[in-house]
ModelCIF file with pLDDT and N, C-alpha, C, O atoms, coordinates in Angstrom:
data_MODEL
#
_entry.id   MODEL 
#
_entity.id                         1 
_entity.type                       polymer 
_entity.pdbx_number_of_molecules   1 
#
_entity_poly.entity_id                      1 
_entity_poly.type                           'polypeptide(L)' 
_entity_poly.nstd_linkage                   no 
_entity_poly.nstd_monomer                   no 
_entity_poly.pdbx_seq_one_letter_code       
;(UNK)(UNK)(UNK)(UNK)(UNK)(UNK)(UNK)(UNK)(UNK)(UNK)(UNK)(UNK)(UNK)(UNK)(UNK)(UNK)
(UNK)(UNK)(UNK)(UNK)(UNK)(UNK)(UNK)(UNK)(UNK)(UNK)(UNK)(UNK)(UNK)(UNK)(UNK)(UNK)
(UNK)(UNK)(UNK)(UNK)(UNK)(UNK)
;
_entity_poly.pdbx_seq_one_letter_code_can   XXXXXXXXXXXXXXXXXXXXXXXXXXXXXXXXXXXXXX 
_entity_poly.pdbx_strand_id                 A 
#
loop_
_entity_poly_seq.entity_id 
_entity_poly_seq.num 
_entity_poly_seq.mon_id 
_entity_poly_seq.hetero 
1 1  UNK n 
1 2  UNK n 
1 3  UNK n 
1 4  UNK n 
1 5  UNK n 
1 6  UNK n 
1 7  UNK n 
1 8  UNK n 
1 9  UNK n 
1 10 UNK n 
1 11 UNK n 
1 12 UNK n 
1 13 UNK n 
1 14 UNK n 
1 15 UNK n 
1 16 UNK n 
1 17 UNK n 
1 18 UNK n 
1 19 UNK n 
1 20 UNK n 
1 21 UNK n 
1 22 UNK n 
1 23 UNK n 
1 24 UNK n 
1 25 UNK n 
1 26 UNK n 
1 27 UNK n 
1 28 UNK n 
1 29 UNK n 
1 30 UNK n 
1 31 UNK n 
1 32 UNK n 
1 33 UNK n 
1 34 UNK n 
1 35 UNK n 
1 36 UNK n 
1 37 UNK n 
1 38 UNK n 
#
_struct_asym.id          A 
_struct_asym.entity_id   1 
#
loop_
_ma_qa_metric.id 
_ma_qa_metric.mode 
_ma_qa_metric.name 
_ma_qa_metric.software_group_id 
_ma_qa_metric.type 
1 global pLDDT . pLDDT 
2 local  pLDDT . pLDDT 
#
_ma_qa_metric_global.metric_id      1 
_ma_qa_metric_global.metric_value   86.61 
_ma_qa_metric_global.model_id       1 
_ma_qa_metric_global.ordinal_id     1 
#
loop_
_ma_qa_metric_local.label_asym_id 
_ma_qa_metric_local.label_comp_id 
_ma_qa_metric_local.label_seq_id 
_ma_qa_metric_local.metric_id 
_ma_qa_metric_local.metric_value 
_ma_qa_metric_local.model_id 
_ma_qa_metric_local.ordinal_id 
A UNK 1  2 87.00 1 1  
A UNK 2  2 85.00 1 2  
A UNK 3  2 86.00 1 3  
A UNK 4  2 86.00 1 4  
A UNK 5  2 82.00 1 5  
A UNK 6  2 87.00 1 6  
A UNK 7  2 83.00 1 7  
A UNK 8  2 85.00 1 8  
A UNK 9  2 90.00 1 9  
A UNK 10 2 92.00 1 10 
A UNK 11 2 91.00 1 11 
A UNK 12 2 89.00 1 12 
A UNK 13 2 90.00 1 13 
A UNK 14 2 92.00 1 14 
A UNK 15 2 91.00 1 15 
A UNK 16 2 90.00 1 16 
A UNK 17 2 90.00 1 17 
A UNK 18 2 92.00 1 18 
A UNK 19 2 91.00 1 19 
A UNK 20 2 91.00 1 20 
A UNK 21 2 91.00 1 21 
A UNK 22 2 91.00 1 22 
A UNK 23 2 88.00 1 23 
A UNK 24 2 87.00 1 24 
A UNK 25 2 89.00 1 25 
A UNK 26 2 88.00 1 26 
A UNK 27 2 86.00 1 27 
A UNK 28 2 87.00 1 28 
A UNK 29 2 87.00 1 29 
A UNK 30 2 86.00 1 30 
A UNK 31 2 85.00 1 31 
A UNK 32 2 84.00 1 32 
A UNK 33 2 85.00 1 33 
A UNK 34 2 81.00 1 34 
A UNK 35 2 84.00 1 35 
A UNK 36 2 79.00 1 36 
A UNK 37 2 71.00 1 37 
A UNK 38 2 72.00 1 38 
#
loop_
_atom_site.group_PDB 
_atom_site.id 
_atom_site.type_symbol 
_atom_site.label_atom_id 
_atom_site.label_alt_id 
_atom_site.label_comp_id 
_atom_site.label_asym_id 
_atom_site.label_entity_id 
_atom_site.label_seq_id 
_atom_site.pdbx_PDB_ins_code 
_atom_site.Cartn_x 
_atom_site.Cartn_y 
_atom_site.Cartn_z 
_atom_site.occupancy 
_atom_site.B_iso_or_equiv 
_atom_site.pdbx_formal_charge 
_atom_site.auth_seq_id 
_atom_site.auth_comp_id 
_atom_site.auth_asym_id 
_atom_site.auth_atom_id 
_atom_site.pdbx_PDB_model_num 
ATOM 1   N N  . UNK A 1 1  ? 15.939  7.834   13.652 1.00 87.00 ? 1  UNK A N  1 
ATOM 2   C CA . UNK A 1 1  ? 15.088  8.196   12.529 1.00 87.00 ? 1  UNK A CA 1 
ATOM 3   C C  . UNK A 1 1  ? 14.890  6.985   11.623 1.00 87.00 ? 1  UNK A C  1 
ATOM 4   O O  . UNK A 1 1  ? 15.763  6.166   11.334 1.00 87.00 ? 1  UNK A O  1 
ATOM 5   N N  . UNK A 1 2  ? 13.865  6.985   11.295 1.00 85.00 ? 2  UNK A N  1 
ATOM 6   C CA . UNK A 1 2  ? 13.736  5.888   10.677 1.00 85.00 ? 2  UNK A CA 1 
ATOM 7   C C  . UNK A 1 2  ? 13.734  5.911   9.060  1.00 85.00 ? 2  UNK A C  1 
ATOM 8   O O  . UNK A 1 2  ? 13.099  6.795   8.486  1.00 85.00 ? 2  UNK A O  1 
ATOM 9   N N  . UNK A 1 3  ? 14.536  4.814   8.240  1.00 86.00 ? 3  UNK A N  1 
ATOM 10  C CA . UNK A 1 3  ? 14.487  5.152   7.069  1.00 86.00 ? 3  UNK A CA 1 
ATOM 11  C C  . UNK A 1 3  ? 13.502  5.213   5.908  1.00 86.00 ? 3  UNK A C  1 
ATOM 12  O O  . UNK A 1 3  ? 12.804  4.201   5.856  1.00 86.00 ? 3  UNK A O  1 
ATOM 13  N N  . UNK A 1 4  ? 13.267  6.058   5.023  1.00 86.00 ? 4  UNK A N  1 
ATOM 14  C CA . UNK A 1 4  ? 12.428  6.305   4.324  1.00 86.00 ? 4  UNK A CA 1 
ATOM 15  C C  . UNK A 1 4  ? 12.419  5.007   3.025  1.00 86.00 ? 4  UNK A C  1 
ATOM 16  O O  . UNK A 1 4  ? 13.162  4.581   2.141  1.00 86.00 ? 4  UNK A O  1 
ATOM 17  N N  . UNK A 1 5  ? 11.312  4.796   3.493  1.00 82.00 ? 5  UNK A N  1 
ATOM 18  C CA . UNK A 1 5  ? 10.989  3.413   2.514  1.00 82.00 ? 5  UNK A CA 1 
ATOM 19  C C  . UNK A 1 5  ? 10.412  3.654   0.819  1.00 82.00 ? 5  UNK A C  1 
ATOM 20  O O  . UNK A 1 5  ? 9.473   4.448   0.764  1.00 82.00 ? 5  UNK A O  1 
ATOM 21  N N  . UNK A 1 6  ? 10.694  3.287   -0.038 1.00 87.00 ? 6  UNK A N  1 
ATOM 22  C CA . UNK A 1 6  ? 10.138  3.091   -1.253 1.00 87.00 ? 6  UNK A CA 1 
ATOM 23  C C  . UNK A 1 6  ? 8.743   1.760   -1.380 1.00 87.00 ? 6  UNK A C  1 
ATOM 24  O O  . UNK A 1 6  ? 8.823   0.536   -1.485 1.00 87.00 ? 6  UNK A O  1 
ATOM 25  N N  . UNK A 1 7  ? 7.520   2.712   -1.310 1.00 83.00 ? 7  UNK A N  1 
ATOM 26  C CA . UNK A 1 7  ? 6.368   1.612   -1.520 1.00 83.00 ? 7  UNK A CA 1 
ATOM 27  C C  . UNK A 1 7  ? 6.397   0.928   -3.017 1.00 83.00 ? 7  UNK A C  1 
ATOM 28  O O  . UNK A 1 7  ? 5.798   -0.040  -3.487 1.00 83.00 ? 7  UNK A O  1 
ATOM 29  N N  . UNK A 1 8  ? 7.325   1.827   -3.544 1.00 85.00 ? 8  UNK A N  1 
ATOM 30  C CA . UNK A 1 8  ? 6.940   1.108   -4.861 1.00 85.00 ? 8  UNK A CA 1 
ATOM 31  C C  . UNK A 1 8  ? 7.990   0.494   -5.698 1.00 85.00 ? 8  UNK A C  1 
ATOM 32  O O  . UNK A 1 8  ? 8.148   0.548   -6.917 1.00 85.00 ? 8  UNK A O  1 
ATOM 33  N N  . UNK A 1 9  ? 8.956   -0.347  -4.397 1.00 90.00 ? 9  UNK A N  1 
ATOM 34  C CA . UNK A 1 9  ? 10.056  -1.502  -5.146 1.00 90.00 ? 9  UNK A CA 1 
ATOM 35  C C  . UNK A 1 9  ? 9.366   -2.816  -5.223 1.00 90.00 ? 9  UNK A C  1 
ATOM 36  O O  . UNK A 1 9  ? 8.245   -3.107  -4.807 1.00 90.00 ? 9  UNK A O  1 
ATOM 37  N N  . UNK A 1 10 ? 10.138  -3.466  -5.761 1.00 92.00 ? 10 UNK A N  1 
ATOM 38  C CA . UNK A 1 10 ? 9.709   -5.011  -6.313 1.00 92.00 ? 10 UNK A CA 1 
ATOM 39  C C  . UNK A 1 10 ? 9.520   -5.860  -5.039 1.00 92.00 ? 10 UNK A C  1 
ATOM 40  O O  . UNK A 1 10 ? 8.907   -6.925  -4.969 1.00 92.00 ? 10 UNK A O  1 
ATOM 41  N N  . UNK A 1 11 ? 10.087  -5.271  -4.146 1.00 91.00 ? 11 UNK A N  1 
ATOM 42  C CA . UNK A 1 11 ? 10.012  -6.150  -2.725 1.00 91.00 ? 11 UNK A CA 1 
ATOM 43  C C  . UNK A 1 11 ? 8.485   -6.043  -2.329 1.00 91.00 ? 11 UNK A C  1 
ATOM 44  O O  . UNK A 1 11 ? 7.589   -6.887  -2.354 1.00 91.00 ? 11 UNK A O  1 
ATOM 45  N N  . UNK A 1 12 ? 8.501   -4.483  -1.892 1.00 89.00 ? 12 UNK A N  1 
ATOM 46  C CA . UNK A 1 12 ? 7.268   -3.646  -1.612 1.00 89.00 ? 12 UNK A CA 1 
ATOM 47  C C  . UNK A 1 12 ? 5.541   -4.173  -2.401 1.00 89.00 ? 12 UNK A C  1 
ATOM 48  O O  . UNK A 1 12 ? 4.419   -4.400  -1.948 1.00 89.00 ? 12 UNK A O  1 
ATOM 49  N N  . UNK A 1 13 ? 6.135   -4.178  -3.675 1.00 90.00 ? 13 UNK A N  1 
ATOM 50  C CA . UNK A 1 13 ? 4.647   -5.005  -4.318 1.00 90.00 ? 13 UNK A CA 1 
ATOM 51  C C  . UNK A 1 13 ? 4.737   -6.144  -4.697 1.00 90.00 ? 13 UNK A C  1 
ATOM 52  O O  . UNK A 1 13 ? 3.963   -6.509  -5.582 1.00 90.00 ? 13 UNK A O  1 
ATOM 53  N N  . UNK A 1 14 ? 5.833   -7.193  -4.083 1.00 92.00 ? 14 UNK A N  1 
ATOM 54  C CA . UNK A 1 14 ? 5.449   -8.120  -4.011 1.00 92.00 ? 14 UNK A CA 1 
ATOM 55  C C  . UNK A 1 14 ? 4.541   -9.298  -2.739 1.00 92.00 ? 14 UNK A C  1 
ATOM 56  O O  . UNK A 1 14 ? 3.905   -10.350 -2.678 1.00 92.00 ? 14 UNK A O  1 
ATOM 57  N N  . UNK A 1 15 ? 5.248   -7.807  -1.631 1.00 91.00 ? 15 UNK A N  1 
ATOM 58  C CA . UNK A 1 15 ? 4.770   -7.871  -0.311 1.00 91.00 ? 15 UNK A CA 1 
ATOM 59  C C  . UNK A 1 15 ? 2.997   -7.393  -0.905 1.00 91.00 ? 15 UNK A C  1 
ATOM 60  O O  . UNK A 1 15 ? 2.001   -7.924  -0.412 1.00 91.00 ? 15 UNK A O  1 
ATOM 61  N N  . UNK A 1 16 ? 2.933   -6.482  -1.849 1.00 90.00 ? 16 UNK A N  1 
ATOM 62  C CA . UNK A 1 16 ? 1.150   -6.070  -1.603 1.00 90.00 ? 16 UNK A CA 1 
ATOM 63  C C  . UNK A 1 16 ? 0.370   -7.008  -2.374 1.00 90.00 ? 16 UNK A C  1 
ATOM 64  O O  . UNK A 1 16 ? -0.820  -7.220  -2.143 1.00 90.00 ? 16 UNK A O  1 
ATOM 65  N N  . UNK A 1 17 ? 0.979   -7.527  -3.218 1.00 90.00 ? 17 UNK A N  1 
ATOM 66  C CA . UNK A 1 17 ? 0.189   -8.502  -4.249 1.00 90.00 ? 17 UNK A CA 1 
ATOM 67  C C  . UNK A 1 17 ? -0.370  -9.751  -3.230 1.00 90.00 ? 17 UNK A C  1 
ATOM 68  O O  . UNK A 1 17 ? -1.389  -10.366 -3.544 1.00 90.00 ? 17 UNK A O  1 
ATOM 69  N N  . UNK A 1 18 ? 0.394   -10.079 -1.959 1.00 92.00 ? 18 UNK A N  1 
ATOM 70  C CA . UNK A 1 18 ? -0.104  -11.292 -1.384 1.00 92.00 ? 18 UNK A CA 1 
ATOM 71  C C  . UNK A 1 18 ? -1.214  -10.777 -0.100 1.00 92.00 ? 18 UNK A C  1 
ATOM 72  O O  . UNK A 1 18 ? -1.659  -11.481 0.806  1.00 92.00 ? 18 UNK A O  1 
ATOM 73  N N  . UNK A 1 19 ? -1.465  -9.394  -0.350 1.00 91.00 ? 19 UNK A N  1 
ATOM 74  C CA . UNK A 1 19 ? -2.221  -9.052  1.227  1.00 91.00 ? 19 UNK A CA 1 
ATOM 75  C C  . UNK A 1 19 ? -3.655  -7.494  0.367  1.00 91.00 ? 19 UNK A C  1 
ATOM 76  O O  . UNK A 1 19 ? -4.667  -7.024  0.889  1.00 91.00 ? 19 UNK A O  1 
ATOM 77  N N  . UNK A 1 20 ? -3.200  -7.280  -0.630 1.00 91.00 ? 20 UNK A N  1 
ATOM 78  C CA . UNK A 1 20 ? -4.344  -6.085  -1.183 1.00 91.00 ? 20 UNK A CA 1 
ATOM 79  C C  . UNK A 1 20 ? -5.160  -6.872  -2.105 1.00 91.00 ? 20 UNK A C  1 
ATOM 80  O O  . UNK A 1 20 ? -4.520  -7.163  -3.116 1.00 91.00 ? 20 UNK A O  1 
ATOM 81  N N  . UNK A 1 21 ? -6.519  -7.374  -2.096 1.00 91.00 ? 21 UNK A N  1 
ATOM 82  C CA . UNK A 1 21 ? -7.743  -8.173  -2.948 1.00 91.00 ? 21 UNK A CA 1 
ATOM 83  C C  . UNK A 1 21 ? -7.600  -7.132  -4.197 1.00 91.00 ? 21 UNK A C  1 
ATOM 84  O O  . UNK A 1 21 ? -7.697  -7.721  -5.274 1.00 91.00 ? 21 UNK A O  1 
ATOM 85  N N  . UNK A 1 22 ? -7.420  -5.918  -4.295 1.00 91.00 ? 22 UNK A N  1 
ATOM 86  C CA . UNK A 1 22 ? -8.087  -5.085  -5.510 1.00 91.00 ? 22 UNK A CA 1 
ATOM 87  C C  . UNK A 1 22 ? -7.178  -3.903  -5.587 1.00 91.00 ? 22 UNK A C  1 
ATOM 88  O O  . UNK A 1 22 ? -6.429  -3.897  -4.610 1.00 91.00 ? 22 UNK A O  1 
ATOM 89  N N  . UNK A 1 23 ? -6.983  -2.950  -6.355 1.00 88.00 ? 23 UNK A N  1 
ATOM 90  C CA . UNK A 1 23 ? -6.523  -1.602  -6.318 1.00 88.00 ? 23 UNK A CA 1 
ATOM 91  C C  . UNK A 1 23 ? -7.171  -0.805  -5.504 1.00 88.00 ? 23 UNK A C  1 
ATOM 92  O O  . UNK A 1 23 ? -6.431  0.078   -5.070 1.00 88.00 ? 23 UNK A O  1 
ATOM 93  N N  . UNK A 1 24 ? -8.145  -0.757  -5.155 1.00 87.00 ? 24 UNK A N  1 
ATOM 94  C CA . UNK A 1 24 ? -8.900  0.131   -4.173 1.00 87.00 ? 24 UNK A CA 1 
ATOM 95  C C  . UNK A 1 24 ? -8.119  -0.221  -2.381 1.00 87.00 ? 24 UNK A C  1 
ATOM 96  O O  . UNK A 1 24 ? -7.755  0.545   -1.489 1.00 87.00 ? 24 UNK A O  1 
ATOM 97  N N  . UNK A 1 25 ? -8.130  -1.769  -2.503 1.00 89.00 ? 25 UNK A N  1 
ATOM 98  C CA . UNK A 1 25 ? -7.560  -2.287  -1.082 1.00 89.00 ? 25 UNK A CA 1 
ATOM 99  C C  . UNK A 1 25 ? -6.087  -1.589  -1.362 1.00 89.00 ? 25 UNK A C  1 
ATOM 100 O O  . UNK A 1 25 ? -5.802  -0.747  -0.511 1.00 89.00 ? 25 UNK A O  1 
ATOM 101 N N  . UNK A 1 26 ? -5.352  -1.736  -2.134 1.00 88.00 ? 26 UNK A N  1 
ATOM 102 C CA . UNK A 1 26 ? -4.086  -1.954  -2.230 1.00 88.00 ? 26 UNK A CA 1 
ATOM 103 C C  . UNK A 1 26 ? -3.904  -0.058  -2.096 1.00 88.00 ? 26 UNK A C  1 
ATOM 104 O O  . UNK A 1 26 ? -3.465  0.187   -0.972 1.00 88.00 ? 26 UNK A O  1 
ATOM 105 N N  . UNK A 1 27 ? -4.060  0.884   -2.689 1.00 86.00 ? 27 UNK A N  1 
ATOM 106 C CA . UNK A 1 27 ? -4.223  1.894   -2.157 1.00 86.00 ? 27 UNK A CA 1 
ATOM 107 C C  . UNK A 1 27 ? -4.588  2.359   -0.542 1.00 86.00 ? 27 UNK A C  1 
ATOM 108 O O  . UNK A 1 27 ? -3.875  3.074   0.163  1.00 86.00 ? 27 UNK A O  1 
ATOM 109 N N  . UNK A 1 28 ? -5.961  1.717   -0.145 1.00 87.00 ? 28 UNK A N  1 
ATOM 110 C CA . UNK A 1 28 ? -5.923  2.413   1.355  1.00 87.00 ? 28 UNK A CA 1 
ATOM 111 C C  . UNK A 1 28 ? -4.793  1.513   1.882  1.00 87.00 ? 28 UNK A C  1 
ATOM 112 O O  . UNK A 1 28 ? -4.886  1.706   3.094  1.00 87.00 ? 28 UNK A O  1 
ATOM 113 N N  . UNK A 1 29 ? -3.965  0.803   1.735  1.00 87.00 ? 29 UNK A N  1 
ATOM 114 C CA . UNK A 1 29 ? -3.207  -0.675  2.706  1.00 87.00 ? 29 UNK A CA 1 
ATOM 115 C C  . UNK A 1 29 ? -1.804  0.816   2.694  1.00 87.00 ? 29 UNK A C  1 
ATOM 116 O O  . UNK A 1 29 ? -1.186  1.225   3.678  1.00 87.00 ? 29 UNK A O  1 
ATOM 117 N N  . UNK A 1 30 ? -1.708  1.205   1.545  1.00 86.00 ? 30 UNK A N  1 
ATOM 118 C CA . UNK A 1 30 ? -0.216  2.188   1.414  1.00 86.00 ? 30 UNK A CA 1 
ATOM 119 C C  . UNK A 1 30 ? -0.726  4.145   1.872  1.00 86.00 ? 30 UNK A C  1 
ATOM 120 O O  . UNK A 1 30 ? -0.024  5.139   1.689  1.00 86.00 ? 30 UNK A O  1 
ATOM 121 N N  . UNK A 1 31 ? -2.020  4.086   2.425  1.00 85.00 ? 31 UNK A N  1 
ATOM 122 C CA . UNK A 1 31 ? -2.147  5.186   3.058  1.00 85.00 ? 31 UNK A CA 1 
ATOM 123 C C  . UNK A 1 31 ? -2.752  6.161   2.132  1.00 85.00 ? 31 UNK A C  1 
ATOM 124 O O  . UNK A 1 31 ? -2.920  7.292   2.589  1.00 85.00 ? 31 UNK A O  1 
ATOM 125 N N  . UNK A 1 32 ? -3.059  5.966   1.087  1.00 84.00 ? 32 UNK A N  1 
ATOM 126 C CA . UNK A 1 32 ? -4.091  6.958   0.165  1.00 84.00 ? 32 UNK A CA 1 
ATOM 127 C C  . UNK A 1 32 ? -5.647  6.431   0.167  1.00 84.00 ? 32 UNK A C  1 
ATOM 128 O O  . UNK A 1 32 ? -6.302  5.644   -0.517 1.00 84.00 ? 32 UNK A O  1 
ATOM 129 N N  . UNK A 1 33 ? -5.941  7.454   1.526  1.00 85.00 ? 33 UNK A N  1 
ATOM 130 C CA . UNK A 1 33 ? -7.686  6.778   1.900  1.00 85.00 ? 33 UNK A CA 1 
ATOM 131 C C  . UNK A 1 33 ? -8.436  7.887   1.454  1.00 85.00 ? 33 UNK A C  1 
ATOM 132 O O  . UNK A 1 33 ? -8.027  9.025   1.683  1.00 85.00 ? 33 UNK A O  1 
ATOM 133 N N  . UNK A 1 34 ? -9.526  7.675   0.819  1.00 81.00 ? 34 UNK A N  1 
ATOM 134 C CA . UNK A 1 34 ? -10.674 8.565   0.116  1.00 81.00 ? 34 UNK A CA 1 
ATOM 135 C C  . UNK A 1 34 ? -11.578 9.302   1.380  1.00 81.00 ? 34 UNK A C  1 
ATOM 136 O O  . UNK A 1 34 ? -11.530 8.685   2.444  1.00 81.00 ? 34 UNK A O  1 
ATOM 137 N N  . UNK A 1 35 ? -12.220 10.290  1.369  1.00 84.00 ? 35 UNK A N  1 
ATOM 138 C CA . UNK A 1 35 ? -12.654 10.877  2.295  1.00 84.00 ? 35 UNK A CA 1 
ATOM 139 C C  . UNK A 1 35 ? -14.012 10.174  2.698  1.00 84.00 ? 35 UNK A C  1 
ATOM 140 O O  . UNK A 1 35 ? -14.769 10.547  3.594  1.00 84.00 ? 35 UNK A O  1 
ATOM 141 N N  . UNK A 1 36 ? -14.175 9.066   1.850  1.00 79.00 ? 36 UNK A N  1 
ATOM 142 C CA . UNK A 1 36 ? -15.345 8.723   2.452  1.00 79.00 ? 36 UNK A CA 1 
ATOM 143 C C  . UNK A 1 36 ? -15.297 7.243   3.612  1.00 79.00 ? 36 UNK A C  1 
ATOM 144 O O  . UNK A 1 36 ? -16.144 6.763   4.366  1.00 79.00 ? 36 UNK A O  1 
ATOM 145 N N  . UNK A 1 37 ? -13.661 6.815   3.236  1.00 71.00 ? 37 UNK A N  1 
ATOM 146 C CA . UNK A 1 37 ? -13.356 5.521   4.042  1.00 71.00 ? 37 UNK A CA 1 
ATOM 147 C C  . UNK A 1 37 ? -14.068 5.337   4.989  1.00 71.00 ? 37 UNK A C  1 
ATOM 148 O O  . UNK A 1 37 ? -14.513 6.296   5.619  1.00 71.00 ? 37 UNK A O  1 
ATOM 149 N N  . UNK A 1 38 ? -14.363 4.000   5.337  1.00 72.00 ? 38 UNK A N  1 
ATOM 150 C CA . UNK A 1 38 ? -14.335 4.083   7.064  1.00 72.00 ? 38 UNK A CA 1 
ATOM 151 C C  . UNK A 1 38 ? -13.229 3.743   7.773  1.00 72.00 ? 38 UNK A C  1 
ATOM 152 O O  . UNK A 1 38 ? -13.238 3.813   9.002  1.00 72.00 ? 38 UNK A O  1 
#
């Protein structure tokens, strides 16, 4: 089983700050996609 991760430690967004352009990226990158995504 694999362990349940925290997206939202200091590790975690420091890992997203170097790979999400915007809050919109940085949201779909952690799995909250809008129904209109592609």
């Amino acid at each position: 089983k694999k362990p349940e991760v925290d997206i939202l430690s200091p590790a975690a967004m420091l890992n997203l700050q170097y790979i999400a352009h915007n809050a919109a990226h940085c949201l779909y990158l952690r799995g909250f996609r809008w129904p209109g995504a592609t």
